[in-house]
N, C-alpha and C. Protein backbone atom coordinates (compact mmCIF):
# COMPACT_ATOMS: atom_id res chain seq x y z
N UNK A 1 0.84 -1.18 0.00
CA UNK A 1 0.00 0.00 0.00
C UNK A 1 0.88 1.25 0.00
N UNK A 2 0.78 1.86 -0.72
CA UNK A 2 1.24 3.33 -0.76
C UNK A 2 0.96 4.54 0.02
N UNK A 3 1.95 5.22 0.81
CA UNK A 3 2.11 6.03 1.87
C UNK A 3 1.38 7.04 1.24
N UNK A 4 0.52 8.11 1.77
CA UNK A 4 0.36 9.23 0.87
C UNK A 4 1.22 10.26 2.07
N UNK A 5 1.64 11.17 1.33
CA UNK A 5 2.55 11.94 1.76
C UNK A 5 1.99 13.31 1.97
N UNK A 6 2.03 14.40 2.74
CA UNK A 6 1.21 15.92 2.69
C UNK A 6 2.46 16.93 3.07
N UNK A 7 1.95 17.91 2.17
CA UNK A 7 3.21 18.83 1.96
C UNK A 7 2.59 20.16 2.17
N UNK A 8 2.83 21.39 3.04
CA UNK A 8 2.81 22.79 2.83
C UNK A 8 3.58 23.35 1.63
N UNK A 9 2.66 24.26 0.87
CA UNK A 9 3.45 24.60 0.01
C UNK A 9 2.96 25.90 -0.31
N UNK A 10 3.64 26.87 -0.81
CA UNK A 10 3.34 28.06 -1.46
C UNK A 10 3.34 28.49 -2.96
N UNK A 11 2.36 28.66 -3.38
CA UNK A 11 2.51 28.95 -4.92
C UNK A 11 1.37 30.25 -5.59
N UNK A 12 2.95 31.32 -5.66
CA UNK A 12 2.15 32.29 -6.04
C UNK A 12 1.46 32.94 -4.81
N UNK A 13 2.63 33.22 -3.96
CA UNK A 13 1.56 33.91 -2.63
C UNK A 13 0.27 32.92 -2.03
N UNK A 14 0.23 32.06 -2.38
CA UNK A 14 -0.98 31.55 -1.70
C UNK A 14 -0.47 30.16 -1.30
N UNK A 15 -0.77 29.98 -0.41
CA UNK A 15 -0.39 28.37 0.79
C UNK A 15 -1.28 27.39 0.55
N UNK A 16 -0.88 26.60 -0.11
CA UNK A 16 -1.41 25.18 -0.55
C UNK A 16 -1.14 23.61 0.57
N UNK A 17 -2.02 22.87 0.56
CA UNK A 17 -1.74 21.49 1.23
C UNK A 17 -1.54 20.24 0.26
N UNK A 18 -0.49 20.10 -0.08
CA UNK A 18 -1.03 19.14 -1.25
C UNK A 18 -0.52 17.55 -0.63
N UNK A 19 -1.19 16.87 -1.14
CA UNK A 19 -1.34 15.34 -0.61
C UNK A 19 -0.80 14.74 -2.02
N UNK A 20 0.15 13.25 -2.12
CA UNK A 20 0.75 12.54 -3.15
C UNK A 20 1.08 11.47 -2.61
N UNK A 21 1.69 10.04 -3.42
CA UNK A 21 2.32 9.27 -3.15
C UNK A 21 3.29 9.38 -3.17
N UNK A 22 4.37 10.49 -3.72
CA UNK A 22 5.25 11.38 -3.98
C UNK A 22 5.80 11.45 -2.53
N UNK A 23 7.35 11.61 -2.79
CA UNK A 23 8.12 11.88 -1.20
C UNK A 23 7.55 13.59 -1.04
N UNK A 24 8.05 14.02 -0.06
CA UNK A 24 7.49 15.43 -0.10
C UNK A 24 8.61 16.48 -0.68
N UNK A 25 9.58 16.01 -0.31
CA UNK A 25 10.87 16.79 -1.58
C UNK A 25 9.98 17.04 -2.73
N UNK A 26 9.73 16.25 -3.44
CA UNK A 26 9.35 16.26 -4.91
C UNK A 26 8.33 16.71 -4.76
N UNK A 27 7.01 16.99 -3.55
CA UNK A 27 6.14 18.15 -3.89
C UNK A 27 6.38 19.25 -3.73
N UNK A 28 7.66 19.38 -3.06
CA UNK A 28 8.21 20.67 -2.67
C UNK A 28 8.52 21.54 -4.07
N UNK A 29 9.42 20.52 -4.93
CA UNK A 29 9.57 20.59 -6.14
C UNK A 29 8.82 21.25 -7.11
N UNK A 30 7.39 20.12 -7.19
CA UNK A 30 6.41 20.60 -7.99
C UNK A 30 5.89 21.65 -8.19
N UNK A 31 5.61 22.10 -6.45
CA UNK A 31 5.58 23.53 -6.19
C UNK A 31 6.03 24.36 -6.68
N UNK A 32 7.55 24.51 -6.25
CA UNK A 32 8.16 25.69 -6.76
C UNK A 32 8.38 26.21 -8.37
N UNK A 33 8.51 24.41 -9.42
CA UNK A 33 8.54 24.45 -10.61
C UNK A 33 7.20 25.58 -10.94
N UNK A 34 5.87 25.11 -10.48
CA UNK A 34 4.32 26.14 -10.71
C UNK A 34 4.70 27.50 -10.62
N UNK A 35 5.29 27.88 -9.43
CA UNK A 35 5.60 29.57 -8.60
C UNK A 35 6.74 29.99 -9.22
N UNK A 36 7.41 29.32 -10.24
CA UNK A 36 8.26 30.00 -10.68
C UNK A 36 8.09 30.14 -12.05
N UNK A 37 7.17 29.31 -12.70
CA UNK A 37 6.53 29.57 -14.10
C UNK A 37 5.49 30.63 -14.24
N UNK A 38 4.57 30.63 -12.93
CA UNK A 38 3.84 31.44 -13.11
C UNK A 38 4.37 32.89 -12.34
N UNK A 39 5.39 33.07 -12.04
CA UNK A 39 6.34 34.31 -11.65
C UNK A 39 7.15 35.05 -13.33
N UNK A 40 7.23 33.92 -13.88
CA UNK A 40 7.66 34.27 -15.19
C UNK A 40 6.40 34.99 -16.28
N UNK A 41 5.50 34.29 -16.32
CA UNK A 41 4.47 34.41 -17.00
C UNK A 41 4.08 35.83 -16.66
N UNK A 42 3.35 36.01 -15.53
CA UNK A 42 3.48 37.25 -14.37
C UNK A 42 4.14 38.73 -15.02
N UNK A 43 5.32 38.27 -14.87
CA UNK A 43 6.23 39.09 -15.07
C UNK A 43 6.10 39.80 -16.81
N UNK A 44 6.23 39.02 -17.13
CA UNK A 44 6.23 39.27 -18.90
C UNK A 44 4.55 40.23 -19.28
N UNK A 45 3.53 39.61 -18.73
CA UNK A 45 2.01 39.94 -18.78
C UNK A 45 1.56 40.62 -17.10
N UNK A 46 1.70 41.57 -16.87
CA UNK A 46 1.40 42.05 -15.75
C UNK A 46 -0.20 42.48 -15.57
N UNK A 47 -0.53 42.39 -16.27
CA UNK A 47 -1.70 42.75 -16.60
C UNK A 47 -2.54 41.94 -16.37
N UNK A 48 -2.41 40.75 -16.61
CA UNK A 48 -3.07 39.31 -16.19
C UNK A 48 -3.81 39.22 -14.54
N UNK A 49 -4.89 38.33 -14.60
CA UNK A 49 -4.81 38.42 -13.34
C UNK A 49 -5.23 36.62 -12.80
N UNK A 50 -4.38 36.61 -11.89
CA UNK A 50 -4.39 35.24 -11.49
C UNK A 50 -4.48 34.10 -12.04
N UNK A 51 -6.23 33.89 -12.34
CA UNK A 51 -6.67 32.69 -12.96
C UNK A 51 -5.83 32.55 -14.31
N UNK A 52 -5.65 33.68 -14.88
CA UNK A 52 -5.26 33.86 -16.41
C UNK A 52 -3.89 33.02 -16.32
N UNK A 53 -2.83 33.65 -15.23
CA UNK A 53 -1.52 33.24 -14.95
C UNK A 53 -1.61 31.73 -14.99
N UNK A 54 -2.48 31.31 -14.09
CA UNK A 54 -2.42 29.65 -13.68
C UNK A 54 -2.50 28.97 -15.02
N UNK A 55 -3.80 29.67 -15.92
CA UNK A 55 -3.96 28.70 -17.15
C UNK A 55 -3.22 28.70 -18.41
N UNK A 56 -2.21 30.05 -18.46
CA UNK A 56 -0.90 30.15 -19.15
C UNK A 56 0.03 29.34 -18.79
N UNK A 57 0.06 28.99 -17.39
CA UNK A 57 1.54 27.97 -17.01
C UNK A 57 1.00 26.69 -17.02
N UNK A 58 -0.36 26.30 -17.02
CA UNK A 58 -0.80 25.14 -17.16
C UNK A 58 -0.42 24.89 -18.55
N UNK A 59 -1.12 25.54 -19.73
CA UNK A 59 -0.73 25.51 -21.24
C UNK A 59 1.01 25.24 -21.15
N UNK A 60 1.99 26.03 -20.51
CA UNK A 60 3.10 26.05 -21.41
C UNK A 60 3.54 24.68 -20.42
N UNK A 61 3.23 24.31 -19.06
CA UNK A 61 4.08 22.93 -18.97
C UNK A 61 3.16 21.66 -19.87
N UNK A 62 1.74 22.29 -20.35
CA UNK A 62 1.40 20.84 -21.22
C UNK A 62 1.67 21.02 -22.88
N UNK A 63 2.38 21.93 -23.01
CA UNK A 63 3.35 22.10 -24.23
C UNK A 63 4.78 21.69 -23.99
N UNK A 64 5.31 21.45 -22.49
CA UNK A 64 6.27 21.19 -22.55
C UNK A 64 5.96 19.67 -22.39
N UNK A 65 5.29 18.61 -22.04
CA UNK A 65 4.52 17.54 -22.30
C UNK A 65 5.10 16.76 -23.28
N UNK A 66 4.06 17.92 -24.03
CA UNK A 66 3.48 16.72 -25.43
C UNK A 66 4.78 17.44 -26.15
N UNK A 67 6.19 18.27 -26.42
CA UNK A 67 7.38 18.23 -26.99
C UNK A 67 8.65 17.17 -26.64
N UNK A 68 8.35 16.37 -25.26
CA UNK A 68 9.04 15.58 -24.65
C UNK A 68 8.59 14.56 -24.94
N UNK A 69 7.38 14.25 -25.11
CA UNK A 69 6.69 12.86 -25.18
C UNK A 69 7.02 12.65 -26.92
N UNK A 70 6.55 13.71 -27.63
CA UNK A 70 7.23 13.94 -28.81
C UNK A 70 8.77 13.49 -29.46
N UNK A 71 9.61 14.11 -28.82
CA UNK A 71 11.38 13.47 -28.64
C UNK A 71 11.08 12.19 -28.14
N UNK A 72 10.50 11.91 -26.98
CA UNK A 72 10.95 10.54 -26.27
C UNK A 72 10.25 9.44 -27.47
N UNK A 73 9.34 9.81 -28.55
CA UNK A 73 8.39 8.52 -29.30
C UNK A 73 9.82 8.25 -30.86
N UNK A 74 10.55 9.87 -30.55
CA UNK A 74 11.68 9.80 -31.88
C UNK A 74 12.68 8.71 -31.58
N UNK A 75 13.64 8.65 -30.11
CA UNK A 75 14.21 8.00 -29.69
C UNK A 75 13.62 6.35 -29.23
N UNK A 76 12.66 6.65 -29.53
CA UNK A 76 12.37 4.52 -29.10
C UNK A 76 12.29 4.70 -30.79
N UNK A 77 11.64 5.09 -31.39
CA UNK A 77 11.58 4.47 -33.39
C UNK A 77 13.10 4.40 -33.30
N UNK A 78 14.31 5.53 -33.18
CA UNK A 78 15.45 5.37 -33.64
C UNK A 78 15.96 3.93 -32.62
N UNK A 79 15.45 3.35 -31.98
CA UNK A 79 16.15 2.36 -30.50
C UNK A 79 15.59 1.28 -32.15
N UNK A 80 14.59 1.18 -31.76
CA UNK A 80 13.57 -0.63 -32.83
C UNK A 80 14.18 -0.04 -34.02
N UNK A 81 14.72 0.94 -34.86
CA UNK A 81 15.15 0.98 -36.28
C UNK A 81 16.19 0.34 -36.14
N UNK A 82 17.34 0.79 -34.66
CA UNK A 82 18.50 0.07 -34.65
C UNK A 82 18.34 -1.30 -34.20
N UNK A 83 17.76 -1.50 -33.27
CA UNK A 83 17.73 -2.95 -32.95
C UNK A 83 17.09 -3.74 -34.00
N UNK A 84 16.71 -3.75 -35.00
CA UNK A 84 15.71 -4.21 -36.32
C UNK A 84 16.71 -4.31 -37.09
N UNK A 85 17.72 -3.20 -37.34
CA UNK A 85 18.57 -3.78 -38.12
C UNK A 85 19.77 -4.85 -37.76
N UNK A 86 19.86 -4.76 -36.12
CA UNK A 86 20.85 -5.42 -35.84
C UNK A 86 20.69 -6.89 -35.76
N UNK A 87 19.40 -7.47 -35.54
CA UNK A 87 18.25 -8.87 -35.90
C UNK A 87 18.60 -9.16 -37.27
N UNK A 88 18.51 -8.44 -38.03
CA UNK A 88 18.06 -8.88 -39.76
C UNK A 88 19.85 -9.00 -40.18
N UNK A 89 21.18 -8.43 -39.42
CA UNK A 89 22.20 -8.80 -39.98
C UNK A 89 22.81 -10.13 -39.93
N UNK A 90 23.58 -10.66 -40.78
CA UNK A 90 23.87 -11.80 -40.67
C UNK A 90 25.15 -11.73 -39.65
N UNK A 91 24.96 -13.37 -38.54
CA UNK A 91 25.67 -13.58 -37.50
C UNK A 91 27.43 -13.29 -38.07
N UNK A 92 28.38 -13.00 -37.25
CA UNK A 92 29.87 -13.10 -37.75
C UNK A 92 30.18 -14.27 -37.94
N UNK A 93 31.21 -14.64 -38.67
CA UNK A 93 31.67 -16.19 -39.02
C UNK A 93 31.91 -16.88 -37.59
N UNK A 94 31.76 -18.15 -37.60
CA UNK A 94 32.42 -18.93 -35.88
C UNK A 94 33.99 -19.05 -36.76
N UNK A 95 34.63 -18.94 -35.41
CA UNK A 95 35.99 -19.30 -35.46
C UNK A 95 36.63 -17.91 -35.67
N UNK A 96 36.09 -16.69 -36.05
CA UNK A 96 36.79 -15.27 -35.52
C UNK A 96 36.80 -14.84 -37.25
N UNK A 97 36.71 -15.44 -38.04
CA UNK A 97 37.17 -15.48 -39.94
C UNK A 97 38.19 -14.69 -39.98
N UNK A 98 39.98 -14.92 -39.40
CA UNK A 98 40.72 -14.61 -39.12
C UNK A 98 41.76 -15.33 -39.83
């Protein structure tokens, strides 16, 4: 059974409780990754207000997502292109062909 773990956290001026199976380092983490995207966002668009901020940093980490999941689907085709070819070559001679 899995521990759930509860973390104080701050994001964006406002004090959050968040609960995970996650150690609490890594919600500590999560946290700050949010409060510091949406400090950026913030910053650039001052004008924004709150909700707007949250659903801009929501958009750009699920753009950062689906560009990773993206690379990571390039690197398994290039893994099975290589391992596919390395199946279909013929074995080396026995005895070293020396």
């Amino acid at each position: 059974m899995k521990r759930t773990t509860t973390a104080r956290v701050k994001i964006f001026g406002e004090t959050y409780h968040l609960k995970g199976d996650a150690t609490e380092q890594h919600l500590h983490r999560l946290a700050e990754m949010v409060d510091q995207r949406m400090r950026e966002i913030a910053a650039r668009s001052p004008h924004l207000d709150v909700p707007r901020v949250a659903v801009l940093a929501a958009l750009s980490f699920a753009d950062e997502v689906l560009r990773l999941r993206r690379e990571l689907d390039e690197v398994y085709e290039l893994l099975e292109e290589e391992t596919e070819g390395k199946s279909t070559e013929s074995p080396p001679p026995e005895g070293g062909g020396t």
